[in-house]
C-alpha atoms as a PDB file:
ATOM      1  CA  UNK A   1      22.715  12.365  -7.572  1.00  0.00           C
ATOM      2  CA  UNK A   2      25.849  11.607  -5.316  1.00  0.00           C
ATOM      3  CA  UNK A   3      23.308  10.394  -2.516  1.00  0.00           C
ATOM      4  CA  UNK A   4      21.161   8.092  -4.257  1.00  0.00           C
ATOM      5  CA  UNK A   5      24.410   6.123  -5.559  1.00  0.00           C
ATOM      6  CA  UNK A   6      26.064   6.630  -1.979  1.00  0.00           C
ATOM      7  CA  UNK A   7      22.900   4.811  -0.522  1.00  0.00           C
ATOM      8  CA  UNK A   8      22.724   2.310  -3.269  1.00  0.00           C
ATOM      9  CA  UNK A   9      26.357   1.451  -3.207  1.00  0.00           C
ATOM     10  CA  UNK A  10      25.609   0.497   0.885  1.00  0.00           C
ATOM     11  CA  UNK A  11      22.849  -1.406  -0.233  1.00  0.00           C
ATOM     12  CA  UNK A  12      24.930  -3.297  -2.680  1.00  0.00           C
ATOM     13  CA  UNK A  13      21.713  -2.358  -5.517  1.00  0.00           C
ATOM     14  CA  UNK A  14      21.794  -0.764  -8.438  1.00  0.00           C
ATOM     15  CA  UNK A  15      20.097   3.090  -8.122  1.00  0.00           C
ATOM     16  CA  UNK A  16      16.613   2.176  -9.934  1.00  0.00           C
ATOM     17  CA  UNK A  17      16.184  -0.831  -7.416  1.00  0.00           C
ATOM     18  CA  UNK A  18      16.885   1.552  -3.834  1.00  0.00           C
ATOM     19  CA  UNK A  19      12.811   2.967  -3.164  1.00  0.00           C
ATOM     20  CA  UNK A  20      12.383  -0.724  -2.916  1.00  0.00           C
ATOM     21  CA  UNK A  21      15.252  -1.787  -0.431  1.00  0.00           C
ATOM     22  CA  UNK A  22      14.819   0.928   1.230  1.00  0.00           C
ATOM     23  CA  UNK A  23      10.838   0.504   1.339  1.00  0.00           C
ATOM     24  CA  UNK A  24      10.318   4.530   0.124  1.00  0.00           C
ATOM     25  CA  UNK A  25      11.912   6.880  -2.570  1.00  0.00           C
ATOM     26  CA  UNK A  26      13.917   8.915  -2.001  1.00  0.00           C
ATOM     27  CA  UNK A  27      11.505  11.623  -2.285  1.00  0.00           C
ATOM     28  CA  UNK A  28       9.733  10.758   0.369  1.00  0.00           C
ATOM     29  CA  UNK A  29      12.228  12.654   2.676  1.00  0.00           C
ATOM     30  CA  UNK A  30      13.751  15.032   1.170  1.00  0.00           C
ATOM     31  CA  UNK A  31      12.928  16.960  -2.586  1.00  0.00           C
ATOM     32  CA  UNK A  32      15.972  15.623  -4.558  1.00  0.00           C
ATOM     33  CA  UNK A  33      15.861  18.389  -7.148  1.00  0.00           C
ATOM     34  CA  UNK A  34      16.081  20.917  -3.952  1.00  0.00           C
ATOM     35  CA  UNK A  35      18.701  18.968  -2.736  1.00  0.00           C
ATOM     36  CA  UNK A  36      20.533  19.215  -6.088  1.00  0.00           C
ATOM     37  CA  UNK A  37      19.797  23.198  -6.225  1.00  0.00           C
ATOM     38  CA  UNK A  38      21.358  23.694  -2.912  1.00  0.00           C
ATOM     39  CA  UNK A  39      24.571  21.463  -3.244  1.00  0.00           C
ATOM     40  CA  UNK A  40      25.311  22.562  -6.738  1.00  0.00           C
ATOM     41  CA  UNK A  41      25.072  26.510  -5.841  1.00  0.00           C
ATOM     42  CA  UNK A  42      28.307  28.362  -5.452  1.00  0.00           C
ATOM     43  CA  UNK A  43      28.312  28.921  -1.456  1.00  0.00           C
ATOM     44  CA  UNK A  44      29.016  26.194   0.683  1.00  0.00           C
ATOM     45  CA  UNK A  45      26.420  24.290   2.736  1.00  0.00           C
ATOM     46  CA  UNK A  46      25.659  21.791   5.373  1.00  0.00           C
ATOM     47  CA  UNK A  47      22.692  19.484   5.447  1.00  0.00           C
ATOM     48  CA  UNK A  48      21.724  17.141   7.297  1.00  0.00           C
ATOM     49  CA  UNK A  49      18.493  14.312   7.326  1.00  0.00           C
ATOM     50  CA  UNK A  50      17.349  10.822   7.564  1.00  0.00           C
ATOM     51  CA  UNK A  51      16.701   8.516   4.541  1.00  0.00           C
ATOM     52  CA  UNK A  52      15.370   5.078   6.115  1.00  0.00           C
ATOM     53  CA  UNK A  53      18.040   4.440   8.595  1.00  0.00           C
ATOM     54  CA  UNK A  54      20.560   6.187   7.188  1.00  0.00           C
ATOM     55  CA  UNK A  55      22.153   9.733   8.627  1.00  0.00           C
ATOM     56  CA  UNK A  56      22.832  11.807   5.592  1.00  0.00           C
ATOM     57  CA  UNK A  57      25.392  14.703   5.708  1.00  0.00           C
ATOM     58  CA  UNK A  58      26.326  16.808   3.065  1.00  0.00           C
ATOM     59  CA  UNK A  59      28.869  19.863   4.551  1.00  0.00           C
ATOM     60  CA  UNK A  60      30.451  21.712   1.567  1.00  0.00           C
ATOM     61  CA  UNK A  61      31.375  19.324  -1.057  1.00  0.00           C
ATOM     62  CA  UNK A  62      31.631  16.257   1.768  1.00  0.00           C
ATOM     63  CA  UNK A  63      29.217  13.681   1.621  1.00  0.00           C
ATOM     64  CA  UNK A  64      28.868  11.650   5.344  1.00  0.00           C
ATOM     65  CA  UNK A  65      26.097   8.509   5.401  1.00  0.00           C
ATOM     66  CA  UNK A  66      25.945   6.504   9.129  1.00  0.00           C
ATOM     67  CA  UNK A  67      23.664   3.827   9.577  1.00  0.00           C
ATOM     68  CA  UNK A  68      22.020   3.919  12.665  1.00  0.00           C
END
């Protein structure tokens, strides 16, 4: 999933090792396999939450993270 690398890549870990730099899963804010249903349909979309202190925005096929 392009956010869990996108977050992991910020955090300088390796995907496996984020729930714990981030001190929850991933799943604790958003259902990733939703996520993935909703990005990988054929109409374009835009999403937006929070994952720790990270601003997460997926519009179309752009992924945005901010750090607040």
């Amino acid at each position: 999933m392009a956010v869990i690398d996108a977050l992991a890549s910020l955090e300088d870990v390796r995907p496996v090792h984020l729930p714990a730099v981030l001190d929850d899963p991933l799943y604790d804010f958003i259902d990733p396999e939703a996520l993935d249903a909703l990005v990988t349909d054929k109409e374009a979309i835009s999403v937006s939450f929070t994952v720790a202190d990270y601003d997460v925005q997926i519009d179309g096929d752009k992924l945005r993270i901010h750090y607040e």
